[in-house]
N, C-alpha and C. Protein backbone atom coordinates (compact mmCIF):
# COMPACT_ATOMS: atom_id res chain seq x y z
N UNK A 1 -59.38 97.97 3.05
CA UNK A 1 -59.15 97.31 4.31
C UNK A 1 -57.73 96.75 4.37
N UNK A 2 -57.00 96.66 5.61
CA UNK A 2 -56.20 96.15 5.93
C UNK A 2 -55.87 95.16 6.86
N UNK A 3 -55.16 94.16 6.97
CA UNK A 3 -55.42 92.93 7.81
C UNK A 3 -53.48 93.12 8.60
N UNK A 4 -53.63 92.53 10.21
CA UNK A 4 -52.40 93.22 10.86
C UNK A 4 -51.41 92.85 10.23
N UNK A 5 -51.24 91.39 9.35
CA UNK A 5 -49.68 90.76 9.03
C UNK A 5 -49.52 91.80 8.12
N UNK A 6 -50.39 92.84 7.25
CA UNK A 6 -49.30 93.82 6.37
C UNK A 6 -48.93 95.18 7.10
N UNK A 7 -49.26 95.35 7.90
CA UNK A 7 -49.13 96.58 8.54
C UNK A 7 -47.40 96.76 9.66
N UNK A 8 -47.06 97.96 9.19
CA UNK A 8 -45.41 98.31 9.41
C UNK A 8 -45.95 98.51 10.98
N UNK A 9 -44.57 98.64 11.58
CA UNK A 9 -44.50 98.98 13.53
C UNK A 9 -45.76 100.12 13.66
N UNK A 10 -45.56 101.43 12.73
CA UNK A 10 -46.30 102.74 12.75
C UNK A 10 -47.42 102.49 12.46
N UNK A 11 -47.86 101.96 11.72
CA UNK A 11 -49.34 101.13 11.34
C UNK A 11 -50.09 100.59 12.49
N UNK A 12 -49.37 99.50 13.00
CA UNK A 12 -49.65 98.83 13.94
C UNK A 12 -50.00 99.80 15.17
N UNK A 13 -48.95 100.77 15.45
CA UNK A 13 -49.34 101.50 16.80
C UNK A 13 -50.28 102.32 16.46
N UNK A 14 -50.96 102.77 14.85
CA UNK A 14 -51.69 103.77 15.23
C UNK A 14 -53.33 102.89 15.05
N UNK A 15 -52.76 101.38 14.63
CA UNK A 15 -54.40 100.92 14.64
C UNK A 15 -55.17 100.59 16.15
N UNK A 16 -53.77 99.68 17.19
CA UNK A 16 -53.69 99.12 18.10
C UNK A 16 -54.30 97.94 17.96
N UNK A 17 -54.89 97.16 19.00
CA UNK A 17 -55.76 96.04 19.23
C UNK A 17 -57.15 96.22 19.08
N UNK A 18 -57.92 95.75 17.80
CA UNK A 18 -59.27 95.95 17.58
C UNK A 18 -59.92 94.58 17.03
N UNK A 19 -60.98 94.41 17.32
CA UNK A 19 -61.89 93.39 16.66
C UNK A 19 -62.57 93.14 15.28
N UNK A 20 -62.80 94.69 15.21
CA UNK A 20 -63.31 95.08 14.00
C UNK A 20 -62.80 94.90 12.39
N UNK A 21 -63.07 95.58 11.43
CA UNK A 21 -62.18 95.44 10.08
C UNK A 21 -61.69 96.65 10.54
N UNK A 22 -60.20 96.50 10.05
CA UNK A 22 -59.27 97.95 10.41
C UNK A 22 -59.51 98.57 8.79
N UNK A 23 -59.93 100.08 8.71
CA UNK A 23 -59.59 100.95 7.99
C UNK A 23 -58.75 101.23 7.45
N UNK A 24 -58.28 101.28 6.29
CA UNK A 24 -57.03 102.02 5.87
C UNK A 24 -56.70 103.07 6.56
N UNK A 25 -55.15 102.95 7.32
CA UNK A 25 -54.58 104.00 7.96
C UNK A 25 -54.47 105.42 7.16
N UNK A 26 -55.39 106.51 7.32
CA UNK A 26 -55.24 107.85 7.03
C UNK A 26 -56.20 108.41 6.26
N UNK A 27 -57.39 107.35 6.53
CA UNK A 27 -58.87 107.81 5.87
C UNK A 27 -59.58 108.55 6.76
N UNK A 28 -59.48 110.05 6.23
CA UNK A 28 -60.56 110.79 7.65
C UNK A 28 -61.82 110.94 7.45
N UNK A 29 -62.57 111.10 8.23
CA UNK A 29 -63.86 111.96 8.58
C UNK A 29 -64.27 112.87 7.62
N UNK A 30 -64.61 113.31 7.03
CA UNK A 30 -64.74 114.10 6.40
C UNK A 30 -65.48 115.38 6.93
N UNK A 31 -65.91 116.46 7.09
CA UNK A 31 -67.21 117.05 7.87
C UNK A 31 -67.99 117.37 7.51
N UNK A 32 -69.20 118.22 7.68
CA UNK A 32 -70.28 117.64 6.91
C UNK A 32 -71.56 118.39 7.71
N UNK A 33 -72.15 119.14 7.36
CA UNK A 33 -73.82 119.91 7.96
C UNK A 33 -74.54 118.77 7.59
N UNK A 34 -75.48 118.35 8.28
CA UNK A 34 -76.90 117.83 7.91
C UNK A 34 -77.87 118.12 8.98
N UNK A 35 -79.57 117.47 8.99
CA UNK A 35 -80.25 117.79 9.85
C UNK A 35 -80.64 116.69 10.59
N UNK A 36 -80.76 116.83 11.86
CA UNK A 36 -80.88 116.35 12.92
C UNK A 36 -82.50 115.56 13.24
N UNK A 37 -82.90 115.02 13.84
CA UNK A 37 -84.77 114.18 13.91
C UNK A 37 -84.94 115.49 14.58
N UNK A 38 -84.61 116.48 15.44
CA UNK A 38 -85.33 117.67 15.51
C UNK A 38 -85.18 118.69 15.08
N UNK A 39 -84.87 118.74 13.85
CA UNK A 39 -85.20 119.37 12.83
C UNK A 39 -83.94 121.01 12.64
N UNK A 40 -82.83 120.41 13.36
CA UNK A 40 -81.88 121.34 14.04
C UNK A 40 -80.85 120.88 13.09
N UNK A 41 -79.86 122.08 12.56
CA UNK A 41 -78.35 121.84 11.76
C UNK A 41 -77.30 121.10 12.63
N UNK A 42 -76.61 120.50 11.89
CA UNK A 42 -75.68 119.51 12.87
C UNK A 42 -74.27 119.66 12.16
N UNK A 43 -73.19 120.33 13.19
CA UNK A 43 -71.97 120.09 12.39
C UNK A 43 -71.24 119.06 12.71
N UNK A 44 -70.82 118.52 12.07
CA UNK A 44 -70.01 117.33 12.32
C UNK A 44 -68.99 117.48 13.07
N UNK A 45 -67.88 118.60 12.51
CA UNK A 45 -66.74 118.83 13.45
C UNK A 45 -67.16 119.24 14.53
N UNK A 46 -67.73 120.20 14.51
CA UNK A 46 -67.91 120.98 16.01
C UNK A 46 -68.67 120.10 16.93
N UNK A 47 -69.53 119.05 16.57
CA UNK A 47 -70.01 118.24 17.55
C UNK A 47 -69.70 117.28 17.73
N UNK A 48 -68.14 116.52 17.25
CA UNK A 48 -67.57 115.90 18.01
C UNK A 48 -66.24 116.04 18.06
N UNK A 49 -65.52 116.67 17.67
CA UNK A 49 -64.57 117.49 18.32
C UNK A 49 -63.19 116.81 19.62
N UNK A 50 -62.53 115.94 19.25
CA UNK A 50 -62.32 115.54 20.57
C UNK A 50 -63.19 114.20 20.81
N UNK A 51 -63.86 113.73 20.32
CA UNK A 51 -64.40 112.97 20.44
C UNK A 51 -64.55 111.07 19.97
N UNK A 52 -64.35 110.61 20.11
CA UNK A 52 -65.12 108.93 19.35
C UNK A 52 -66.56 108.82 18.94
N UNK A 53 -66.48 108.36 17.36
CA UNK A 53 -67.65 108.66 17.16
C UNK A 53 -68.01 107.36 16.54
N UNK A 54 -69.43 106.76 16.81
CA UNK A 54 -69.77 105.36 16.40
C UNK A 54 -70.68 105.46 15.41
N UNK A 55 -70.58 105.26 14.44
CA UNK A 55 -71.88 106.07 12.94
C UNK A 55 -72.63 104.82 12.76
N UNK A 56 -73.61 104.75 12.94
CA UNK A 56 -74.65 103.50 12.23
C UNK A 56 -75.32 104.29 10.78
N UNK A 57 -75.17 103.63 9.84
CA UNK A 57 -75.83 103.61 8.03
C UNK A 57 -77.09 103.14 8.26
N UNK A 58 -78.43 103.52 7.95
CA UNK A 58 -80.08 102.70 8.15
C UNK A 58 -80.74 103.53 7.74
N UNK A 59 -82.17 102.97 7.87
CA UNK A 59 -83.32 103.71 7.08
C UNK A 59 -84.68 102.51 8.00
N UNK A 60 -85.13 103.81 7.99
CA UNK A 60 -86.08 103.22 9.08
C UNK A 60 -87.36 102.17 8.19
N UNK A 61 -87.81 101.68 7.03
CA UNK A 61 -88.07 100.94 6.51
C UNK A 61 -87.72 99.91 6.18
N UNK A 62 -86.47 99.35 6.71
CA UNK A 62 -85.88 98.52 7.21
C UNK A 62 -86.35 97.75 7.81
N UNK A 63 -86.76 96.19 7.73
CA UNK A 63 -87.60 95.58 8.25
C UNK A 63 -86.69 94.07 8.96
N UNK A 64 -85.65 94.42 8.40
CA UNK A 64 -84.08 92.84 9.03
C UNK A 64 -83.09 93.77 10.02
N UNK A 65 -82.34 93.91 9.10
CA UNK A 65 -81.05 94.20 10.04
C UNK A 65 -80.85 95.45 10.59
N UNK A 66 -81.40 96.74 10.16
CA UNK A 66 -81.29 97.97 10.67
C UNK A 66 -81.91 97.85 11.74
N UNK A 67 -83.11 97.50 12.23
CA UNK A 67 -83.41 97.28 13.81
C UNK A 67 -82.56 96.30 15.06
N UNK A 68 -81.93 95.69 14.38
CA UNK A 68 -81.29 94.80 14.85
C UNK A 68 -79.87 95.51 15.43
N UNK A 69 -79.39 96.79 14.37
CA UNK A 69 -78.54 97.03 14.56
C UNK A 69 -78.19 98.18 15.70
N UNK A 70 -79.67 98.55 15.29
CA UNK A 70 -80.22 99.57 16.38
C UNK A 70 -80.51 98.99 17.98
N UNK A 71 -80.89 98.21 17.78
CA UNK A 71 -80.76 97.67 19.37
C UNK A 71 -79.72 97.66 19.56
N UNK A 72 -78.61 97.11 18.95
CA UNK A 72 -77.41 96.20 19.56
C UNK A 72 -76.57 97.95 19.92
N UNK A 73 -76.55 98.73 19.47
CA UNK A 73 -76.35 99.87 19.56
C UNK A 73 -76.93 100.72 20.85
N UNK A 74 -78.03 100.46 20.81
CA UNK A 74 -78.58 101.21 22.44
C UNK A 74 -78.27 99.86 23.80
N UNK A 75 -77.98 98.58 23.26
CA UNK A 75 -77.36 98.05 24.15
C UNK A 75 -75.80 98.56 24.89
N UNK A 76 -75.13 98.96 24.15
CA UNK A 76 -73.85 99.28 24.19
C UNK A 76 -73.98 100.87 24.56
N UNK A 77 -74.90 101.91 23.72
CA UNK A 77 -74.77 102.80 24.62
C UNK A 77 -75.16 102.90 26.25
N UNK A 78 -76.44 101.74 26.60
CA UNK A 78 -77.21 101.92 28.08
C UNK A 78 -75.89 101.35 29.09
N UNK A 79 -74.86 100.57 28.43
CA UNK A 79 -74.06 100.08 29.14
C UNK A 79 -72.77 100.80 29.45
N UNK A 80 -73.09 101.92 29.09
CA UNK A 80 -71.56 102.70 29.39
C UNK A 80 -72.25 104.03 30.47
N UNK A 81 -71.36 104.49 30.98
CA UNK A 81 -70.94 105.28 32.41
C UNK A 81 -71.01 106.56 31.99
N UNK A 82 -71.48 107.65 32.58
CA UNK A 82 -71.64 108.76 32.01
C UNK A 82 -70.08 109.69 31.52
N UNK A 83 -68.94 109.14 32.12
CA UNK A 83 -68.15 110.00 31.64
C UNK A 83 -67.03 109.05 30.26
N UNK A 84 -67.99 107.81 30.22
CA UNK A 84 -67.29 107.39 28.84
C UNK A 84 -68.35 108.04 27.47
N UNK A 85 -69.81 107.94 28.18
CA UNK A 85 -71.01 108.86 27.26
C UNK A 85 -69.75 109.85 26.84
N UNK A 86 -69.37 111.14 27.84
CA UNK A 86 -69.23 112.09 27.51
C UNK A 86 -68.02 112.31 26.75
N UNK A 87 -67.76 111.03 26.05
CA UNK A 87 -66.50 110.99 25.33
C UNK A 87 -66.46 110.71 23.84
N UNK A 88 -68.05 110.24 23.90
CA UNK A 88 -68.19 109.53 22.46
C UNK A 88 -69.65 109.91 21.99
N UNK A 89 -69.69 110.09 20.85
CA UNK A 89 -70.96 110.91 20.43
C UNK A 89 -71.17 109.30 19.32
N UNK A 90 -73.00 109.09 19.47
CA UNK A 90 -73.51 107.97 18.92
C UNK A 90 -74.23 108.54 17.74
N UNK A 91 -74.34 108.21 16.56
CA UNK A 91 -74.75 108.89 15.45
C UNK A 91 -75.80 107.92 14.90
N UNK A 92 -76.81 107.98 13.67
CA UNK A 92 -77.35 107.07 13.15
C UNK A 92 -77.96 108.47 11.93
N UNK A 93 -77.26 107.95 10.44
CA UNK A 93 -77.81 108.43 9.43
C UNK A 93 -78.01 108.08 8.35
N UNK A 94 -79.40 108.58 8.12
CA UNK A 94 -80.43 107.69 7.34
C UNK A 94 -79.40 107.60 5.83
N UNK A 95 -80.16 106.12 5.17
CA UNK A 95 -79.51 106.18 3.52
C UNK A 95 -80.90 106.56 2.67
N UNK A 96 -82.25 106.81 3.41
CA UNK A 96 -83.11 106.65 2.66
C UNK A 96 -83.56 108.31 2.77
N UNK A 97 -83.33 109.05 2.31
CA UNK A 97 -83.56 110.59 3.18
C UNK A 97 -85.15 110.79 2.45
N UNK A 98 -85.06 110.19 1.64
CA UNK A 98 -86.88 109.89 0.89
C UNK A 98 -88.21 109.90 1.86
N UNK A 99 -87.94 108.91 2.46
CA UNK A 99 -88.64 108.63 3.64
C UNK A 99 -88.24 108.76 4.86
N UNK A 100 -86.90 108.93 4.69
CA UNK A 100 -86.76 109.55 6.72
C UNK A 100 -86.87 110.93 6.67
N UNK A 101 -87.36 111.80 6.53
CA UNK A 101 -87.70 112.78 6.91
C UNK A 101 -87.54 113.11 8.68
N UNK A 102 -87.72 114.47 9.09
CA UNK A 102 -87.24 114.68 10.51
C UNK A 102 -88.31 113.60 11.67
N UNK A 103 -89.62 113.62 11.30
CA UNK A 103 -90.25 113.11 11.98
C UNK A 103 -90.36 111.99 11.95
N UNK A 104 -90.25 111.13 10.85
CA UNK A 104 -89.91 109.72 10.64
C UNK A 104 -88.80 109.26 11.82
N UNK A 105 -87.84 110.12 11.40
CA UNK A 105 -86.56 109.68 12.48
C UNK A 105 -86.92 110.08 13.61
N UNK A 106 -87.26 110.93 14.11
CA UNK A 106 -88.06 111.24 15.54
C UNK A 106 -88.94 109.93 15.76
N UNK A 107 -90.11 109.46 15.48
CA UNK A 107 -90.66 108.48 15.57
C UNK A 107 -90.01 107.45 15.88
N UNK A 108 -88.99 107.14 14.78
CA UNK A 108 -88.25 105.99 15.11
C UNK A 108 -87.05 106.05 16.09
N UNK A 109 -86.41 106.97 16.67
CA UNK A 109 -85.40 107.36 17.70
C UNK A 109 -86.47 107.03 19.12
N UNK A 110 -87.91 107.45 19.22
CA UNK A 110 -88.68 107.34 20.22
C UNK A 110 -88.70 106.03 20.08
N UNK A 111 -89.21 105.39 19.05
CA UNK A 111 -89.72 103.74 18.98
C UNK A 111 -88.76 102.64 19.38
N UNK A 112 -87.57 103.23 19.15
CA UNK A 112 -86.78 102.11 19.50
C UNK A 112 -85.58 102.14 20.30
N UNK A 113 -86.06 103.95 21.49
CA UNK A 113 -84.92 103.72 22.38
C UNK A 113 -83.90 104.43 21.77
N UNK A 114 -83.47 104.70 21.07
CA UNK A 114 -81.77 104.68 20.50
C UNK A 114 -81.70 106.11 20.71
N UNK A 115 -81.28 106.96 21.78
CA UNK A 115 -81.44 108.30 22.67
C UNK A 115 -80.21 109.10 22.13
N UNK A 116 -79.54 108.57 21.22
CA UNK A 116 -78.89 109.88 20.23
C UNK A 116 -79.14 110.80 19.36
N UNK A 117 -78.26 111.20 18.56
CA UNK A 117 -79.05 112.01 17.66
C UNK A 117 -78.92 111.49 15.88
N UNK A 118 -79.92 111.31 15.20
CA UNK A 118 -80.32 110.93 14.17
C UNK A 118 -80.38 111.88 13.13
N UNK A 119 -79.57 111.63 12.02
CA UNK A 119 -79.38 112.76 10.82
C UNK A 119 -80.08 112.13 9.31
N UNK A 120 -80.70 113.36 8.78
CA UNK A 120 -80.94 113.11 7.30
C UNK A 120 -81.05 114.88 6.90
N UNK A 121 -81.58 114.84 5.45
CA UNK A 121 -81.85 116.10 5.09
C UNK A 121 -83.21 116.87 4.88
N UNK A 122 -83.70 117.84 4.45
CA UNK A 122 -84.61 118.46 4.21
C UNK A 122 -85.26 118.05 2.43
N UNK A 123 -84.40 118.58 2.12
CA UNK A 123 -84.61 118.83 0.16
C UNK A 123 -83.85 117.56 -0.44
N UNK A 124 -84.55 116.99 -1.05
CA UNK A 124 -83.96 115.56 -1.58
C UNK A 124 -84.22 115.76 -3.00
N UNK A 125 -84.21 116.75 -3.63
CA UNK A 125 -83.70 117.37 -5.02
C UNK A 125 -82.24 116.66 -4.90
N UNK A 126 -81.92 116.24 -6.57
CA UNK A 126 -80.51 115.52 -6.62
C UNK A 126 -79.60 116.59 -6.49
N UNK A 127 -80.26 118.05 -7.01
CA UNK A 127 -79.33 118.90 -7.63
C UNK A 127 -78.90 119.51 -6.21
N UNK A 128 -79.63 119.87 -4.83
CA UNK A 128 -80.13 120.22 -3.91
C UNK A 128 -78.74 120.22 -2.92
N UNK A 129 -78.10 121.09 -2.72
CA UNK A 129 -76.88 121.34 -2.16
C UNK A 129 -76.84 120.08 -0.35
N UNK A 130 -78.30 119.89 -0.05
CA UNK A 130 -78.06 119.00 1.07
C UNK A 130 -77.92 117.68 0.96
N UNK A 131 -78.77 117.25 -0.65
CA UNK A 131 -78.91 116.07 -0.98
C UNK A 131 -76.98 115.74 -1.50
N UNK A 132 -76.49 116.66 -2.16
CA UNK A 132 -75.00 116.72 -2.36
C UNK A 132 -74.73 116.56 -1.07
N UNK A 133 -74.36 117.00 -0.10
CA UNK A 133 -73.68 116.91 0.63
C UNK A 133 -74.29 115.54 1.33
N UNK A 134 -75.03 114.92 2.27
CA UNK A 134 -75.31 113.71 2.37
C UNK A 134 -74.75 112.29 1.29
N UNK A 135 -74.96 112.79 0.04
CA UNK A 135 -74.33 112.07 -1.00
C UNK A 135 -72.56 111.97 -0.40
N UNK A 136 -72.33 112.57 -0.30
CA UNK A 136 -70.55 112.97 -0.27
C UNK A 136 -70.67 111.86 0.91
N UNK A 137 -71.09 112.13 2.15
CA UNK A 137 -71.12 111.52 3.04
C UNK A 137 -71.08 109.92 2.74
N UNK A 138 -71.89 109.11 2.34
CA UNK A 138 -71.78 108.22 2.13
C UNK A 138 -70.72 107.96 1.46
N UNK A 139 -70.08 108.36 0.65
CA UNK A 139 -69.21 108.45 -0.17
C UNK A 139 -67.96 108.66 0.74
N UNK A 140 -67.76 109.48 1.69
CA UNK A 140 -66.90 109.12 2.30
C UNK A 140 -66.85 107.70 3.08
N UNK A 141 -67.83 107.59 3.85
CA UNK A 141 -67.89 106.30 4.43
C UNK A 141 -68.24 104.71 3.91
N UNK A 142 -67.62 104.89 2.48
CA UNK A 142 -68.33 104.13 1.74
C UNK A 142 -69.35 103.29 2.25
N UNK A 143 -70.23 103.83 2.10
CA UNK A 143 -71.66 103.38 2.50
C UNK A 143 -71.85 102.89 0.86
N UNK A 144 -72.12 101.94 0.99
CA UNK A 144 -73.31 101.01 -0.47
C UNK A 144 -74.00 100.22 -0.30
N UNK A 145 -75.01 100.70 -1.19
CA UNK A 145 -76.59 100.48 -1.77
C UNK A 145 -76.91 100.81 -2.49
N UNK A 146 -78.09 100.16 -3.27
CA UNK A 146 -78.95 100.05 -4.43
C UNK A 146 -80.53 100.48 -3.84
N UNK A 147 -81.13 100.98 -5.39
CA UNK A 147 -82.26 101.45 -4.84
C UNK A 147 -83.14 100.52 -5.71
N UNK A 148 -84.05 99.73 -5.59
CA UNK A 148 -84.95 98.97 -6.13
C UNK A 148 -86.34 99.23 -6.09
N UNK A 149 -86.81 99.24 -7.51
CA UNK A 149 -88.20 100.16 -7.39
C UNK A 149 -89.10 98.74 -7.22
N UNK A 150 -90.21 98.75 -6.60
CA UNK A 150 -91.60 97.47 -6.68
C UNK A 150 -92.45 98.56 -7.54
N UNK A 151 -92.67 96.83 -8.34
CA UNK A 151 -93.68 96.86 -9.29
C UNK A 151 -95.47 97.43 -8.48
N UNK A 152 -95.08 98.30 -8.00
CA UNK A 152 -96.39 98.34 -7.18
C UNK A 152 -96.90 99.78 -7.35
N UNK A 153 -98.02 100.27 -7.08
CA UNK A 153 -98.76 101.76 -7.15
C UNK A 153 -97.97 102.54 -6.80
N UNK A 154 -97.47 103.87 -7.20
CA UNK A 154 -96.93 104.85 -7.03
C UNK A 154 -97.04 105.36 -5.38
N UNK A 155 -96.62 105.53 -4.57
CA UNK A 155 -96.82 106.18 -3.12
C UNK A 155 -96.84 107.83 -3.25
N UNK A 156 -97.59 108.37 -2.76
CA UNK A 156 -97.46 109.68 -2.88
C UNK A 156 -96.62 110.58 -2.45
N UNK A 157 -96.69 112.03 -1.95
CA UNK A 157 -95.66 112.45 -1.09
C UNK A 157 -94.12 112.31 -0.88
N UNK A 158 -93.59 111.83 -1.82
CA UNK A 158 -92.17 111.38 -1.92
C UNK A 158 -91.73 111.69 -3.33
N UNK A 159 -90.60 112.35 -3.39
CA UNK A 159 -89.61 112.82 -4.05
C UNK A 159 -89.19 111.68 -5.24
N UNK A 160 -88.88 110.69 -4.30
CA UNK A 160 -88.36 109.17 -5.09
C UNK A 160 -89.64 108.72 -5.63
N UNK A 161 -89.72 108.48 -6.86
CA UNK A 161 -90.62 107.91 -7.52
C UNK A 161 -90.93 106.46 -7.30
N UNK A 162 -92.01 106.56 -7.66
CA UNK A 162 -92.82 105.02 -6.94
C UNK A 162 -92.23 104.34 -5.40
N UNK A 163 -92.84 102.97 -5.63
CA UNK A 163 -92.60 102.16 -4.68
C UNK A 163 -91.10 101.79 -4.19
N UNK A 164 -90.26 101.52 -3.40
CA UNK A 164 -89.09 101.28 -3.70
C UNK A 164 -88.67 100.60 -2.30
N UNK A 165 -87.76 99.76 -2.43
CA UNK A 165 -87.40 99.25 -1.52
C UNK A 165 -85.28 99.31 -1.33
N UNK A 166 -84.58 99.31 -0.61
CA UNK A 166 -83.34 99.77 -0.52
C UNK A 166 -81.94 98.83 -0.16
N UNK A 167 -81.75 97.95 -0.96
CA UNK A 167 -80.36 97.15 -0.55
C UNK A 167 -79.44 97.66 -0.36
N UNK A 168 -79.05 97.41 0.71
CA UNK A 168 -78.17 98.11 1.26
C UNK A 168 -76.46 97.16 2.03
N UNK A 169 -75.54 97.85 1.81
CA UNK A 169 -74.37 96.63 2.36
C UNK A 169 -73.85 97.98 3.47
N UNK A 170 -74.63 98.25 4.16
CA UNK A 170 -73.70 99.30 4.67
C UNK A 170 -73.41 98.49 6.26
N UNK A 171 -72.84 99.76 7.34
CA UNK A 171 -72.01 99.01 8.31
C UNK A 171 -72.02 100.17 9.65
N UNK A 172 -71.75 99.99 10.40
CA UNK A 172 -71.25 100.68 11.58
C UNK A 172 -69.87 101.02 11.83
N UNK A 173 -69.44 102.33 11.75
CA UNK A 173 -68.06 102.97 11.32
C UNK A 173 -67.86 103.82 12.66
N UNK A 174 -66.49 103.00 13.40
CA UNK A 174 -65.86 103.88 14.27
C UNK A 174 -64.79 105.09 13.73
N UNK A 175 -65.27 106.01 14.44
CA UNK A 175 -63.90 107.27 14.33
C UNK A 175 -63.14 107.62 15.51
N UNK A 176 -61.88 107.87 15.67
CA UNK A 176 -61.24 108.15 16.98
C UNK A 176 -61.29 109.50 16.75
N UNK A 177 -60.80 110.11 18.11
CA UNK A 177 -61.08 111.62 18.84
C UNK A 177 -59.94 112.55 17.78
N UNK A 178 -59.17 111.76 16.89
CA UNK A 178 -58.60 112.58 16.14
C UNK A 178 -59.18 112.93 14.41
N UNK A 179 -60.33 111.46 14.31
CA UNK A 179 -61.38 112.45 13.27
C UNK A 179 -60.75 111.49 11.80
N UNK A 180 -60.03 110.58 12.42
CA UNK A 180 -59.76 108.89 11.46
C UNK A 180 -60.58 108.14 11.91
N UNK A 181 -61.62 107.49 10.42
CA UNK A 181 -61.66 106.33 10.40
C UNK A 181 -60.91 105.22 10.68
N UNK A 182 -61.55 104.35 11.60
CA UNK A 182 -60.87 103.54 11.94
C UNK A 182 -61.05 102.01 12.05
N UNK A 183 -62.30 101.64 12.19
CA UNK A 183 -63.39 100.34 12.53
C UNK A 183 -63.88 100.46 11.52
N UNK A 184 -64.59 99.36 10.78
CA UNK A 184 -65.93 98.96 10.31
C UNK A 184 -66.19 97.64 10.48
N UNK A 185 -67.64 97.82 10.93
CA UNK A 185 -68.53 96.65 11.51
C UNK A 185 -69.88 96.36 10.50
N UNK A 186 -69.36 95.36 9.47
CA UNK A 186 -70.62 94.89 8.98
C UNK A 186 -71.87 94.81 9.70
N UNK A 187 -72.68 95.25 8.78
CA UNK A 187 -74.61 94.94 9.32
C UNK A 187 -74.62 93.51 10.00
N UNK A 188 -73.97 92.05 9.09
CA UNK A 188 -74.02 91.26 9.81
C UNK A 188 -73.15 90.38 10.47
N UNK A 189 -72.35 91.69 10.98
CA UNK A 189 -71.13 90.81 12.07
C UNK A 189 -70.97 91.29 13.34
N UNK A 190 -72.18 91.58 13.75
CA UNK A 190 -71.87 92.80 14.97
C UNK A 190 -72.17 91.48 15.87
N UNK A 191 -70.81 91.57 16.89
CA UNK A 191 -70.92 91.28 18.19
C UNK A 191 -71.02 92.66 19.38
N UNK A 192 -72.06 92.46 20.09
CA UNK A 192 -71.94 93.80 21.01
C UNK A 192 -70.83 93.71 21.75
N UNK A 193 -70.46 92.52 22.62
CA UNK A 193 -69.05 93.00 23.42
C UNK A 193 -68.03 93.44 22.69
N UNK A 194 -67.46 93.09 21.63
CA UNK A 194 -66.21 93.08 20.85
C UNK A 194 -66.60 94.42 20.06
N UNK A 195 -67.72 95.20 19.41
CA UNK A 195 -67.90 96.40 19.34
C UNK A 195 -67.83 97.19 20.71
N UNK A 196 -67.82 97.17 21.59
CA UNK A 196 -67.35 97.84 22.48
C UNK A 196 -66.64 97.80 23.04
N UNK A 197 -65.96 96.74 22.94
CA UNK A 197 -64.30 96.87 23.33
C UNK A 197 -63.40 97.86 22.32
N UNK A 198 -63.56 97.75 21.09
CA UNK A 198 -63.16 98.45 20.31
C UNK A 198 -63.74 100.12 20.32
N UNK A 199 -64.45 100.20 20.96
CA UNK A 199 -65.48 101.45 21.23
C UNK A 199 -64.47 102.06 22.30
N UNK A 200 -64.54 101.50 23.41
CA UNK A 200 -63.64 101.54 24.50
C UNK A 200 -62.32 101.85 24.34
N UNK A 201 -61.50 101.17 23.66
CA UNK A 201 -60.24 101.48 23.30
C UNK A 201 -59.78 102.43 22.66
N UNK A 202 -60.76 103.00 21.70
CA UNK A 202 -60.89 104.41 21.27
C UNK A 202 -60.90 105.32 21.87
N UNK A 203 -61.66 104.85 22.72
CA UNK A 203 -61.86 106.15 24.44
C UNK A 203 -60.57 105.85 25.54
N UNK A 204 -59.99 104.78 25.33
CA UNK A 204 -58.88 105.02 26.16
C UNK A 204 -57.60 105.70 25.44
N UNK A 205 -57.49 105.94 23.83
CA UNK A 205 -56.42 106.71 23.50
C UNK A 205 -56.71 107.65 23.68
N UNK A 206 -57.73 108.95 23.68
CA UNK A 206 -57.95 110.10 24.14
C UNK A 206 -57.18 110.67 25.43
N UNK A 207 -57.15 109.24 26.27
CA UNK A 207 -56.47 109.68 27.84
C UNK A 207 -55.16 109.56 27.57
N UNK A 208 -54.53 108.81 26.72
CA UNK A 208 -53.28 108.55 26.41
C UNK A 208 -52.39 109.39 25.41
N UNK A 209 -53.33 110.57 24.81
CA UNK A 209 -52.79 111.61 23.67
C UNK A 209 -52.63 112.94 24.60
């Protein structure tokens, strides 16, 4: 992270005026296949392209702040105009791919409103070329968390052994239409206006490039 008093003239113009934690200038996007809550391949570049992209980190077993974050998120998308929509693609991908499975996230995209599109993987084998690549992902966005097992009966049907529950420090990560990181918004610092001002301003350099 960088804070404005160290940042040179060029720094400054390419962060502009934001609310958020500014990114280190020249951390990109990385790109990236994964699968979609309907069960569809998703490329990263090609589907946003030109675009601002707002990434929410969660897992739908999440019982504090990932719903929280999820609202504040479909607040900010219901409040924008269809041709700022068509400027910015809203993301949400799971850290728990254990249990979010496609229909999990379907379920929970229905349950709580949030009318974008929702990514995890299929095969949650470590060795498993999707579970790699999701891995990377976080890894680009430094996403961190811990996985904590409960002392409790084994759950069935899941890959991840036993009971487990997921600490997580992750955040809401803006990208501008050129495919830099640029924002991050702690789990617990989200103001909705001031995330969308910064949302906004992203969408107004597009008109200005």
């Amino acid at each position: 992270m960088c804070t404005p008093g160290c940042m040179s003239t060029s720094e400054s113009e390419f962060f502009g005026s934001f609310h958020g934690d500014l990114i280190e200038n020249g951390k990109r996007a990385n790109d990236f296949t994964l699968i979609t809550h309907e069960n569809q391949t998703y490329n990263f570049k090609e589907s946003t392209e030109g675009k601002v992209v707002i990434i929410a980190f969660l897992f739908t077993n999440c019982y504090d702040i990932c719903p929280i974050v999820t609202h504040n998120l479909r607040i900010v998308h219901e409040s924008l105009n269809q041709s700022q929509l068509d400027k910015i693609e809203f993301l949400t991908i799971t850290v728990d791919p254990w249990r979010d499975n496609t229909s999990i996230l379907n379920e929970w995209k229905l349950g709580t409103k949030s009318n974008w599109t929702h990514l995890t993987i299929n095969d949650v084998d470590p060795e498993s070329a999707e579970f790699i690549q999701l891995s990377e992902v976080w890894n680009n966005f430094n996403v961190g968390f811990s996985i904590e097992t409960n002392q409790t009966e084994e759950t069935s049907g899941r890959h991840h052994p036993g009971d487990y529950d997921i600490d997580h420090s992750t955040g809401t990560v803006l990208v501008d239409h050129n495919g830099y990181q640029r924002i991050w918004w702690g789990d617990f610092d989200w103001i909705i206006d001031l995330v969308q001002e910064d949302l906004l301003e992203l969408v107004s350099q597009i008109d200005e490039s």
